[in-house]
Protein backbone atom coordinates (compact mmCIF):
# COMPACT_ATOMS: atom_id res chain seq x y z
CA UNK A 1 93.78 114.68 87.94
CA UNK A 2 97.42 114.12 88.29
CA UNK A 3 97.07 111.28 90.26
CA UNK A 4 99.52 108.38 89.47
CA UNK A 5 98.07 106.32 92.55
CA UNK A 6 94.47 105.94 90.65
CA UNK A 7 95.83 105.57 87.26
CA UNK A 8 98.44 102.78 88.20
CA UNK A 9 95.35 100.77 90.25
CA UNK A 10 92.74 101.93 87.40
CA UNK A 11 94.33 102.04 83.80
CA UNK A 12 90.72 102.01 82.59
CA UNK A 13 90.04 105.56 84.26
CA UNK A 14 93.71 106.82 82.85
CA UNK A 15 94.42 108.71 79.74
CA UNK A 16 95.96 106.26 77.37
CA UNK A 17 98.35 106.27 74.82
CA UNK A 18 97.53 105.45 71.47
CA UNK A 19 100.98 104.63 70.64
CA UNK A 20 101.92 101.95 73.65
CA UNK A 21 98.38 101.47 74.75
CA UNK A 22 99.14 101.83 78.15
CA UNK A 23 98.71 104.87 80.64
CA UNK A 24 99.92 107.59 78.93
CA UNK A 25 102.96 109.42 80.55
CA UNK A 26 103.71 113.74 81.07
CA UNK A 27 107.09 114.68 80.37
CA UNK A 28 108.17 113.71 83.94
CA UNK A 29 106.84 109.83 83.57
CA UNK A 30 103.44 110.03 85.25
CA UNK A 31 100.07 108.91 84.66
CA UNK A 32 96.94 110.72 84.92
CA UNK A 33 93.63 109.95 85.00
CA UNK A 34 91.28 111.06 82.80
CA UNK A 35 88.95 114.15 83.62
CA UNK A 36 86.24 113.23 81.71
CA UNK A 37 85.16 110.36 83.58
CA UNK A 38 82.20 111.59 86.72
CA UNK A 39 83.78 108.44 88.97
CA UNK A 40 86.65 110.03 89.25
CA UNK A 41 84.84 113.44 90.00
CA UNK A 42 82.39 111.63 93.04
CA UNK A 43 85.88 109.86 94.33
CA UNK A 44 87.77 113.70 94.78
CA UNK A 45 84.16 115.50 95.87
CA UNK A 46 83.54 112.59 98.79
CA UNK A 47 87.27 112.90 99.73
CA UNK A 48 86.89 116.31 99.93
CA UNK A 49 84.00 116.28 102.15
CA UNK A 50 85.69 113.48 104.80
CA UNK A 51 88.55 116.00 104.65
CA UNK A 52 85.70 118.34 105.99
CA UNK A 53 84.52 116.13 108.62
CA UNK A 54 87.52 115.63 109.90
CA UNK A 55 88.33 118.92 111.13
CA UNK A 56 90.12 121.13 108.47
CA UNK A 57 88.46 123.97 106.86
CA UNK A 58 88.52 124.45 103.80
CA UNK A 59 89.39 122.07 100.92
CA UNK A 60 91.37 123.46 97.73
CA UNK A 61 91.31 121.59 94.31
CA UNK A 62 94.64 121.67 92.52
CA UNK A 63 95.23 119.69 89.13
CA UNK A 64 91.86 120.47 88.30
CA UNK A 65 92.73 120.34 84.67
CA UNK A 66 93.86 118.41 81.78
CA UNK A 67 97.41 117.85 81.42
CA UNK A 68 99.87 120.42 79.91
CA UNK A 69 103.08 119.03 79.49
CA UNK A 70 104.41 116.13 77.70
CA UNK A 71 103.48 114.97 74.44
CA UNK A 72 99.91 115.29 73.75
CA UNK A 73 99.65 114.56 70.61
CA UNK A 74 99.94 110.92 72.04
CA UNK A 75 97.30 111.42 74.23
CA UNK A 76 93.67 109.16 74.17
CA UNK A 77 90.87 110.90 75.83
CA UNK A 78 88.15 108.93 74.66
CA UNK A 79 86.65 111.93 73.46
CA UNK A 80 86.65 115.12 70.79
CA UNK A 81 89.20 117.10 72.89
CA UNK A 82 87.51 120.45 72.11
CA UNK A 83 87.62 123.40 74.50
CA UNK A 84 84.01 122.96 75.23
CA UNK A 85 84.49 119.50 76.50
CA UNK A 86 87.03 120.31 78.44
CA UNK A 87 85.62 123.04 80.33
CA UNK A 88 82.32 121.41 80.70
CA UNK A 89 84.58 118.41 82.35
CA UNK A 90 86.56 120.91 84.70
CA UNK A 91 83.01 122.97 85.72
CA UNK A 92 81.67 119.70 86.65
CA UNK A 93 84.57 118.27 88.74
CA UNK A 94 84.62 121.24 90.80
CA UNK A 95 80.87 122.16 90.92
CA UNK A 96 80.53 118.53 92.35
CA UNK A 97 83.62 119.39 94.58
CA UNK A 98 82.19 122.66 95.96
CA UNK A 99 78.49 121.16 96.63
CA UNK A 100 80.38 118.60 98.92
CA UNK A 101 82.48 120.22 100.60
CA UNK A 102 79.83 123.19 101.54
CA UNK A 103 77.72 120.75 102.50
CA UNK A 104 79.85 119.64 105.22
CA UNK A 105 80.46 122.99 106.18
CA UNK A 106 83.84 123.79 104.52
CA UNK A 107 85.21 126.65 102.34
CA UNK A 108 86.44 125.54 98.60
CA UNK A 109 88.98 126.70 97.16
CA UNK A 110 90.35 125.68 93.13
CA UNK A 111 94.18 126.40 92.37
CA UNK A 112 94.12 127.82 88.79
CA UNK A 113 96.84 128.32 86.34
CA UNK A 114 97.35 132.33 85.99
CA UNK A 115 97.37 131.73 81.74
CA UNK A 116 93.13 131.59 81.69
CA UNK A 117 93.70 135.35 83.44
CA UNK A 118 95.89 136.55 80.56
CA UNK A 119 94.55 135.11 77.55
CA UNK A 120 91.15 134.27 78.62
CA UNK A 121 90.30 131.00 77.48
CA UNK A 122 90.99 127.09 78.75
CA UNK A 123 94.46 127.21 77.00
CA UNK A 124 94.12 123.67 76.73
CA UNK A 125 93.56 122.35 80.02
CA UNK A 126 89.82 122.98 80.59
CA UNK A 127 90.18 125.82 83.43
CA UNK A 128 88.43 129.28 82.65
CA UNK A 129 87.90 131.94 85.33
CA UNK A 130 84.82 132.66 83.87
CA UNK A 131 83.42 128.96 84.70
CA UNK A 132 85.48 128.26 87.89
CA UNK A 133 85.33 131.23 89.46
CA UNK A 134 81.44 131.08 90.60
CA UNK A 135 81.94 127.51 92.32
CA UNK A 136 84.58 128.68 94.19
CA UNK A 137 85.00 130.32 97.75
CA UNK A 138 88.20 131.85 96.89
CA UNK A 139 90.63 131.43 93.79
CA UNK A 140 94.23 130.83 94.03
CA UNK A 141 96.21 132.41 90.58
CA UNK A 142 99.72 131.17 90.49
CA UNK A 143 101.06 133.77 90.14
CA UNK A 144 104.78 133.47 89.91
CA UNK A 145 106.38 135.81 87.85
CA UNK A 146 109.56 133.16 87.23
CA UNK A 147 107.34 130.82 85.42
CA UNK A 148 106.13 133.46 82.97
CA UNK A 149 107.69 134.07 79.48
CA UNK A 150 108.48 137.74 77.74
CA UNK A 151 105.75 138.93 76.60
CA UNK A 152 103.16 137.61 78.63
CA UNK A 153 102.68 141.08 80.23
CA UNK A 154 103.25 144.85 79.18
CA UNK A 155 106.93 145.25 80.87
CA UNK A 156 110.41 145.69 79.02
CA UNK A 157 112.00 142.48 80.39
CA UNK A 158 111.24 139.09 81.40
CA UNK A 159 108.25 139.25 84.13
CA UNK A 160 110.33 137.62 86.99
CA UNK A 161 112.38 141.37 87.06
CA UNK A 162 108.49 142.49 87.59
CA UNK A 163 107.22 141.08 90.62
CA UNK A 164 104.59 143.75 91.30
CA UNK A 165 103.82 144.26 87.76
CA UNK A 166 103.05 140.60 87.64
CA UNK A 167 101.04 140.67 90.44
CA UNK A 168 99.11 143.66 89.45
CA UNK A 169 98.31 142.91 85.51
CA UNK A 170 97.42 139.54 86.37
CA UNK A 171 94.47 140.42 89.17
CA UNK A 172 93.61 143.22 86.54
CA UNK A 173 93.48 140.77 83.97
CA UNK A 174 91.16 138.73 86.02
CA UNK A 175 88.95 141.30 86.85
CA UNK A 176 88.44 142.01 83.17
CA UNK A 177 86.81 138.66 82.80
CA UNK A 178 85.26 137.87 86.07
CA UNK A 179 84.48 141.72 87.38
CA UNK A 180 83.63 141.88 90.70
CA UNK A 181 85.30 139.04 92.13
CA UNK A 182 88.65 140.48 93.69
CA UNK A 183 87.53 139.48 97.11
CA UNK A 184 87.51 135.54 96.14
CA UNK A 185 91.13 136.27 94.47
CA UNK A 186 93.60 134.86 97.00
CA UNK A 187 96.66 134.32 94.68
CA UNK A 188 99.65 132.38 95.04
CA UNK A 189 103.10 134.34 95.50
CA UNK A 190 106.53 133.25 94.53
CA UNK A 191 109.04 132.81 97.68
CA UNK A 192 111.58 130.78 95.60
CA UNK A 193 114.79 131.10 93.39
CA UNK A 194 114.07 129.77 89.62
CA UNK A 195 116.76 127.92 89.16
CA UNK A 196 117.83 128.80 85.62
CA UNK A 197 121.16 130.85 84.76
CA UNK A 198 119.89 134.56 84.55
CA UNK A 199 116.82 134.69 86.80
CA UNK A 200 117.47 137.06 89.60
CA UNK A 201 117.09 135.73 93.02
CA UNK A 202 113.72 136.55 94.94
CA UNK A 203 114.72 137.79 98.80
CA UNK A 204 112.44 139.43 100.97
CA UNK A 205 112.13 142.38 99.10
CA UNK A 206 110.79 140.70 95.79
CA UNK A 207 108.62 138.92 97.87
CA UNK A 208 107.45 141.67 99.89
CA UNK A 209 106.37 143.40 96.02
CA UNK A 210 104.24 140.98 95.27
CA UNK A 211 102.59 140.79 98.63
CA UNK A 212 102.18 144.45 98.19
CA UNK A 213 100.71 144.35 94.91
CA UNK A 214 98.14 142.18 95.57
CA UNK A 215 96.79 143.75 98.89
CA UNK A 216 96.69 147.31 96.86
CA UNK A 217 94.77 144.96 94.02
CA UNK A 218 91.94 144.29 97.30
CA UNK A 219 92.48 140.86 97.43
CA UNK A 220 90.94 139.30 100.56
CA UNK A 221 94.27 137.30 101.00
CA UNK A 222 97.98 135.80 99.90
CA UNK A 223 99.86 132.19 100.07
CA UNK A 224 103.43 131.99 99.68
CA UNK A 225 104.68 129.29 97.85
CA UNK A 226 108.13 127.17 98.57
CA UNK A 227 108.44 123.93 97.78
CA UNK A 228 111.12 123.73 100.56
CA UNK A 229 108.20 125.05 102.98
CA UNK A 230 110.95 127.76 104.36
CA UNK A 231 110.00 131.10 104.28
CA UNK A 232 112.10 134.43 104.53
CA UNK A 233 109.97 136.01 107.56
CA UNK A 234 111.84 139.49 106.16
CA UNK A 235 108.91 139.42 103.52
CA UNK A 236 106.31 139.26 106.38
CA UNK A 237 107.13 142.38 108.02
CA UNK A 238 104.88 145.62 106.12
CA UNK A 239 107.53 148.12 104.81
C-alpha cells in the first residue's frame, strides 16, 4: 500500500490529510493509498495472479500494512483507526491475494515487519502473525538486527552486536504465537552496513550467524537482503 503511482492517479483511494486535504505524505514525501478500500485489494490480488501466469512462481506481498512513519496524527483514513480494523483490512488484502495467486498455481508469500513477532499485536500497521500467517505459503520476518532498538530482545547491547541472538529470539518469538509454523518461516537476513556512527559492520561472518541461526531455528529457508543487490559469497560457504 505504498504505492505513490495509484495514489498520484487516484487521490480518492489515498490516505488524506486533514490538514492540506490532499494525499497525505510519510516522512520521505510519498503517498499511499489507503488499505481499507477492497478496489485496491482486487487491483494487487489480479496483478498478482498475471504475475502467475506469466511464468514466475511465487508472488510475495510487501507493504501489506498501514503506514508507520511520518506524522500520523495527520492522517485521514476514513475510518475508526482501531487495531481491529486494521487487521481485518490487512487479513483481507492478503486472503484475497493468496486465493489468486493459488489459483493460478503460484506460492504466496507476505513480507512482515519482525515487531508483530516481539510484541504480538498489529503495532499499528494492521499485520499480526496470528492472522497472516495461515494465508500464507511462507512468511518473510525482517529480521535485521541493525534496525532494532535496545531492548527489543534479552541481550546486553544493541541487537545489531547480536546477529544470532536476533535471529533466534525472533523465530522463537514467533513460534510462541503461531506454534507450529517454523516451516512457513523464511526470514529475511541482513547483508548490509547500517550506516549510522557506531554500528559495527556486517562481513561474512555476521552474515553467516544469522544464516546459521535460522537453519538451527528449522526454518525451511533464508533471503539475504542488500539494497545494492551485492552479496559477500564468504557468507554462503557453511563454516
Amino acid at each position: 500500500f505504498k504505492d505513490p503511482v495509484v495514489a498520484a492517479g487516484r487521490p480518492d483511494l489515498s490516505v488524506m490529510s486533514d490538514v492540506t486535504g490532499e494525499p497525505w505524505l510519510d516522512m520521505n514525501g510519498t503517498p499511499w493509498v489507503n488499505a481499507f478500500y477492497p478496489e485496491l485489494w482486487e487491483a494487487n490480488a489480479d496483478l498478482a495472479a498475471e504475475l502467475i501466469t506469466m511464468g514466475f512462481d511465487e508472488v510475495q506481498y510487501d507493504y501489506i500494512r498501514f503506514p508507520s512513519d511520518g506524522d500520523l496524527r495527520t492522517a485521514e483514513f476514513g475510518n475508526d483507526y482501531t487495531e481491529a480494523l486494521r487487521r481485518e483490512a490487512i487479513t483481507g488484502a492478503v486472503a484475497l491475494g493468496a486465493q489468486h495467486v493459488h489459483e493460478a498455481g503460484g506460492v504466496f508469500s507476505v513480507d512482515l515487519f519482525p515487531i508483530i513477532a516481539l510484541m504480538g499485536d498489529d503495532q499499528g500497521i494492521g499485520q499480526t502473525l496470528q492472522d497472516l500467517t495461515p494465508l500464507a505459503d511462507y512468511v518473510s520476518l525482517m529480521i535485521y538486527p541493525s534496525h532494532y532498538e535496545r531492548g527489543n530482545i534479552p541481550v546486553d547491547g544493541h541487537p545489531n552486536d547480536y546477529p544470532a541472538e536476533t535471529v533466534t529470539y525472533t523465530l522463537q518469538r514467533s513460534q510462541e504465537i503461531v506454534p507450529g509454523t517454523i516451516k512457513k518461516m523464511r526470514p529475511w537476513l541482513q547483508d548490509f552496513d547500517y550506516p549510522l556512527e557506531g554500528y559495527t559492520p556486517y562481513g561474512p561472518d555476521r552474515v553467516r550467524a544469522q544464516i546459521d541461526a535460522a537453519e538451527a531455528m528449522g526454518v525451511s529457508g533464508w533471503i539475504l537482503w542488500t539494497a545494492a543487490g551485492q552479496f559477500q559469497e564468504e557468507a554462503l560457504k557453511p563454516g
